[in-house]
Protein backbone atom coordinates (compact mmCIF):
# COMPACT_ATOMS: atom_id res chain seq x y z
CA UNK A 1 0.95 1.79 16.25
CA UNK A 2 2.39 -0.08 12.98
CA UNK A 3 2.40 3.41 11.74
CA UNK A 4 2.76 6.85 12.73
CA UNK A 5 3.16 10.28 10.92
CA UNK A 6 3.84 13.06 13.20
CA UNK A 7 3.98 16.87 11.86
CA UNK A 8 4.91 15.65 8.54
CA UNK A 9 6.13 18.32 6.04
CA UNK A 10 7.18 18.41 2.62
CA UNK A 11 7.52 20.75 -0.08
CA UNK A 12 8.53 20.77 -3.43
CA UNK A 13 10.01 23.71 -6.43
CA UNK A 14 7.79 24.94 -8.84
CA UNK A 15 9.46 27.40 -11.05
CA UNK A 16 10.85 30.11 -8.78
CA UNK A 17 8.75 29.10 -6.40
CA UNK A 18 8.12 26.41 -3.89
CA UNK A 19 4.68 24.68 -2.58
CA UNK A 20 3.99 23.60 0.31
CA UNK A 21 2.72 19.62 -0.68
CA UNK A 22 2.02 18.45 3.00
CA UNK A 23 1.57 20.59 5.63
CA UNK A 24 2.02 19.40 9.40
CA UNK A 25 0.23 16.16 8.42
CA UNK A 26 -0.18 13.72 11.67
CA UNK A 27 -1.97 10.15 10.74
CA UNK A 28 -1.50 6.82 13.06
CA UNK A 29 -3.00 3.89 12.16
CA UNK A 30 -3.02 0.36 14.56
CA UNK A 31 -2.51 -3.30 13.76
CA UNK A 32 -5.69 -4.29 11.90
CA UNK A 33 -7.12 -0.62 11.49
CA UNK A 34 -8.11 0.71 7.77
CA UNK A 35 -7.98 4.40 6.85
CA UNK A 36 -8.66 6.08 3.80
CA UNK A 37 -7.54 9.07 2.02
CA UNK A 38 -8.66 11.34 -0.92
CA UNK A 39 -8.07 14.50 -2.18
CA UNK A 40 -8.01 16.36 -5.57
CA UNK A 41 -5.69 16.09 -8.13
CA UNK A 42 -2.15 17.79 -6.74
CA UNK A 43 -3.47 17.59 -2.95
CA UNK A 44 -0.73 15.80 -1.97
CA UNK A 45 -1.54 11.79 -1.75
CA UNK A 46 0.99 10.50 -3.92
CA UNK A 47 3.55 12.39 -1.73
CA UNK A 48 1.83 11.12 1.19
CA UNK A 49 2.27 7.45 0.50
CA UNK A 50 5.52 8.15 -0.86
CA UNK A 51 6.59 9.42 2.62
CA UNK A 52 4.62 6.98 4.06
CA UNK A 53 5.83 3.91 2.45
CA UNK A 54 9.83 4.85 2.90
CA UNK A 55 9.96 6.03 -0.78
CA UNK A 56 11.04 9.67 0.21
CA UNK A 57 11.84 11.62 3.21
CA UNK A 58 9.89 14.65 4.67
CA UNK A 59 11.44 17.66 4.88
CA UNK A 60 10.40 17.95 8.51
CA UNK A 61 8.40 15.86 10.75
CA UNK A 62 8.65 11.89 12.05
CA UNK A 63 7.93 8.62 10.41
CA UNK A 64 7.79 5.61 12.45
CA UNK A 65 6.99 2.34 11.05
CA UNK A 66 6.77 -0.50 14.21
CA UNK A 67 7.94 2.07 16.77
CA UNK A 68 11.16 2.78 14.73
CA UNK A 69 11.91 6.19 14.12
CA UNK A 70 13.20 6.02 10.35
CA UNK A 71 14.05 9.61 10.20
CA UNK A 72 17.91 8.82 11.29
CA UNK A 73 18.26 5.42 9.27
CA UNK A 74 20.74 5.10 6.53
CA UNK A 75 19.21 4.79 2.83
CA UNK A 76 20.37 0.83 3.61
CA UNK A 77 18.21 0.51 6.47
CA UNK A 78 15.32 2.37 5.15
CA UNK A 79 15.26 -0.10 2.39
CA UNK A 80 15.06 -3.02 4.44
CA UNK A 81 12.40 -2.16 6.50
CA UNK A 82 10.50 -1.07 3.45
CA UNK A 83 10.64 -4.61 1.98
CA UNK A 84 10.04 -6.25 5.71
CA UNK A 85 7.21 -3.83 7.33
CA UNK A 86 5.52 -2.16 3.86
CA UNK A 87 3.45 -3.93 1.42
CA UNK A 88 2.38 -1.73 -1.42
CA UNK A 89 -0.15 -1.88 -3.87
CA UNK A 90 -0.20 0.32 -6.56
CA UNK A 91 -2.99 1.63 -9.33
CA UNK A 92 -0.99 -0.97 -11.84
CA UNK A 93 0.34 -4.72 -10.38
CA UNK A 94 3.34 -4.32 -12.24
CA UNK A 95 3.91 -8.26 -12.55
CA UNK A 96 6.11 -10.21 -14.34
CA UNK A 97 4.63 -11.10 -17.62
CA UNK A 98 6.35 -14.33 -17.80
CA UNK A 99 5.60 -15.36 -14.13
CA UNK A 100 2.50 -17.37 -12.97
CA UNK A 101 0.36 -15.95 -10.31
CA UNK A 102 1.92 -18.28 -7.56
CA UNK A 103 5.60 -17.71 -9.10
CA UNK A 104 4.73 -13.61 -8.78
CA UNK A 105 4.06 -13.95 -5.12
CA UNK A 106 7.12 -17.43 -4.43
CA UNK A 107 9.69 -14.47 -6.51
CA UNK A 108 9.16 -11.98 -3.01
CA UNK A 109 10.25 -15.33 -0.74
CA UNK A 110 13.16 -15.73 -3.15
CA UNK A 111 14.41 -12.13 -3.03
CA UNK A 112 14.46 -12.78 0.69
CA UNK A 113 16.14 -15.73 0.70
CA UNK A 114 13.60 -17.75 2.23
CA UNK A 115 11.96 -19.46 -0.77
CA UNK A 116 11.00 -22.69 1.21
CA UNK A 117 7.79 -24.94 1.78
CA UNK A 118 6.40 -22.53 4.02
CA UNK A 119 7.22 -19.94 1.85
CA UNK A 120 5.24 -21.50 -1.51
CA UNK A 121 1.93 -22.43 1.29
CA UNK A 122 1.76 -19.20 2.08
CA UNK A 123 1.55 -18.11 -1.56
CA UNK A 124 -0.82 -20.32 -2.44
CA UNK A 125 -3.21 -19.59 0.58
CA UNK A 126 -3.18 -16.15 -0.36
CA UNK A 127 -3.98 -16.02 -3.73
CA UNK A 128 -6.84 -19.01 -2.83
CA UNK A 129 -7.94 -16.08 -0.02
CA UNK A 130 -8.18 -13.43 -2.80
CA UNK A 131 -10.22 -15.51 -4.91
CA UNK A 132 -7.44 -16.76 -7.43
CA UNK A 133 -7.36 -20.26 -5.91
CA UNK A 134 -8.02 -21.80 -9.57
CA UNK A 135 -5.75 -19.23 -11.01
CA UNK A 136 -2.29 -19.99 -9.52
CA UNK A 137 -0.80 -21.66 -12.75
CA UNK A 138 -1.84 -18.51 -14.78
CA UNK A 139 0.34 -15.63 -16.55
CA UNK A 140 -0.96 -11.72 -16.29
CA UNK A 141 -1.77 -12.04 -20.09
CA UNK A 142 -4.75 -15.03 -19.30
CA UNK A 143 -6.26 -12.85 -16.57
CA UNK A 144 -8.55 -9.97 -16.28
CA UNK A 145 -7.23 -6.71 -14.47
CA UNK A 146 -9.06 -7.12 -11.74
CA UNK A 147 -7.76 -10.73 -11.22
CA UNK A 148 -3.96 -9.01 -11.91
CA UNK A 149 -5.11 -6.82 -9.22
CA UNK A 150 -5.74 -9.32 -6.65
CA UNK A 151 -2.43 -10.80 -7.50
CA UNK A 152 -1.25 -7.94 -6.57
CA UNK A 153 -2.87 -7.71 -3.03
CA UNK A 154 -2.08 -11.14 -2.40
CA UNK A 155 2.23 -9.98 -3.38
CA UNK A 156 2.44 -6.82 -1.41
CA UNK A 157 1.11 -9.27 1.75
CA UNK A 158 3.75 -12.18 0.79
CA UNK A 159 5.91 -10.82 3.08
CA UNK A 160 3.72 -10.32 6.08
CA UNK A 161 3.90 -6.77 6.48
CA UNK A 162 2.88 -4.69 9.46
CA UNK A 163 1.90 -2.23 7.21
CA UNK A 164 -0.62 -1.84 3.53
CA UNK A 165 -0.42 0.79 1.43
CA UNK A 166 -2.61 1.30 -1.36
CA UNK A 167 -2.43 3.79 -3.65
CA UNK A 168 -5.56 4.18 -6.11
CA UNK A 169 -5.24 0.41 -6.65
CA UNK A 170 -8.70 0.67 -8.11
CA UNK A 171 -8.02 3.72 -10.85
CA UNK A 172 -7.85 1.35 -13.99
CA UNK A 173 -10.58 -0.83 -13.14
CA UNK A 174 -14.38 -0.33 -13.62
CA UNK A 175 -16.75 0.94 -11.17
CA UNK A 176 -17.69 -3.02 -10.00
CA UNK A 177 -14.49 -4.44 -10.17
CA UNK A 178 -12.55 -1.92 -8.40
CA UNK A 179 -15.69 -2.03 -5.48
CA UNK A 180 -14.64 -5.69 -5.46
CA UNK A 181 -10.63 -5.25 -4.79
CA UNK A 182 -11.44 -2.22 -2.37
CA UNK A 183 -13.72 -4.81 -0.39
CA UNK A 184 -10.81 -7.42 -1.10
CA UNK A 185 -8.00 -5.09 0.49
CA UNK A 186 -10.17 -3.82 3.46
CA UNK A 187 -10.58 -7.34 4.24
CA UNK A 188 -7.59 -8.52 4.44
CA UNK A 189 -6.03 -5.54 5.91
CA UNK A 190 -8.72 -6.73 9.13
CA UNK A 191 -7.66 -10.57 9.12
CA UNK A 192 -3.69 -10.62 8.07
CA UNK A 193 -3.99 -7.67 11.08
CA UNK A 194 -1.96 -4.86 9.00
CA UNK A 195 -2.27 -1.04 9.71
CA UNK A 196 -3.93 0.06 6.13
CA UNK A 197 -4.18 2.74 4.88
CA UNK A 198 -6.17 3.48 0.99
CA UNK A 199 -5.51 6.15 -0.98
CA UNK A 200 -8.21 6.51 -3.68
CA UNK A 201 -10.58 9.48 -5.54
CA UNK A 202 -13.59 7.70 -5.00
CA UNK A 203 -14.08 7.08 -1.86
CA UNK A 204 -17.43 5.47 -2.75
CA UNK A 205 -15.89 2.50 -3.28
CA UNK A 206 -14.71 2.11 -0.12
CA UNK A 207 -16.66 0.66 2.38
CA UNK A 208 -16.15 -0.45 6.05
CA UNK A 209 -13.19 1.51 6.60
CA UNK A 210 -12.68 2.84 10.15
CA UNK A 211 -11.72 6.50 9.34
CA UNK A 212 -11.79 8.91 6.39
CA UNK A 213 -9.48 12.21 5.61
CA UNK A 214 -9.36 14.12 2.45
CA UNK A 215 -5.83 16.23 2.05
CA UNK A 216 -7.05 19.89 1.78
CA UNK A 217 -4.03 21.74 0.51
CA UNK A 218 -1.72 19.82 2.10
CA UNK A 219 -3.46 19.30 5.16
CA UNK A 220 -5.35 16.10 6.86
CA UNK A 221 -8.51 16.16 7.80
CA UNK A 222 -10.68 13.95 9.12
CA UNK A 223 -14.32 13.54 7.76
């Protein structure tokens, strides 16, 4: 499995008080598979991904990313295989307003250290894959947010992770447009073969996904 939660746990202060976020949560998802999450406000997804994704550490329970256990790695380590295993999308892109599209994506080679000719095809065949083909040479203030959005997709897979996480990527788009990048992500997470896993409140958006779960007070379940 690209990645595997096992008996995850994680709670958090509220006052004098402490809640129980997630509770025991267990979720593995394989090479090509596509899960998706949702929950009401405060169930817990944000923390989920956030566990998920390397971003914070449970309190109890295993994370393994690839078969690596990254409950016993050093901050140092954790980091790196974030930025080699993890792509993330997020409800915003976040890009550079003063990078193209192709620059936003040929920026994650460069941070690696491995900005070469392979490096800049590979940028341009996936943003022509997510439909910005005839948009490389264009800055986040010429394109629509859905377009930024795809931009996005095609960045957090730059790097050829193992695994996609996707946070409400669709929460600031309208009801069409953010069908069209749920379809776009579910997609690709089936051909680039990455263990995906969608975190959204409206899960009518997302179609052709192999498993749903909606975080009940912490807990996963499947429905």
């Amino acid at each position: 499995m690209s990645l595997r939660l096992e008996n995850v746990a994680v709670s958090l202060p509220d006052g004098p008080d402490t809640i129980e976020v997630l509770r025991g949560v267990s979720l593995a998802v394989a090479p090509g598979e596509v899960v998706a999450v949702t929950g009401s406000s405060g169930s817990g997804k944000s923390t989920l991904m956030a566990v998920a994704g390397l971003l914070r550490r449970p309190d109890t329970g295993r994370v393994e990313i690839d078969g690596e256990d990254a409950g016993g790695l050093s901050q140092s380590r954790r980091t790196a295989l974030r930025r080699e295993a993890i792509g993330l999308v997020f409800q915003s892109p976040n890009l550079f307003p003063s990078l193209t599209a192709i620059e936003q994506l040929e920026l994650v080679a460069h941070i690696e250290r491995r900005l070469d000719d392979e490096a800049r095809s590979r940028a341009r065949h996936l943003l022509e894959t997510v439909g910005m083909g005839d948009r490389l040479h264009h800055r986040p203030g010429q394109l629509s947010g859905g377009e930024r959005q795809r931009v996005g997709v095609a960045r957090a897979l730059m790097g050829s992770p193992s695994v996609l996480l996707a946070d409400e990527p669709t929460a600031s788009l309208d009801e069409d447009r953010g069908r069209a990048v749920m379809d776009l992500i579910v997609a690709q997470g089936r051909e680039q073969h990455v263990a995906t896993v969608i975190v959204s409140h409206n899960l009518d958006q997302v179609a052709g996904v192999d498993r749903r779960y909606e975080l009940r007070h912490g807990i996963l379940v499947e429905v």
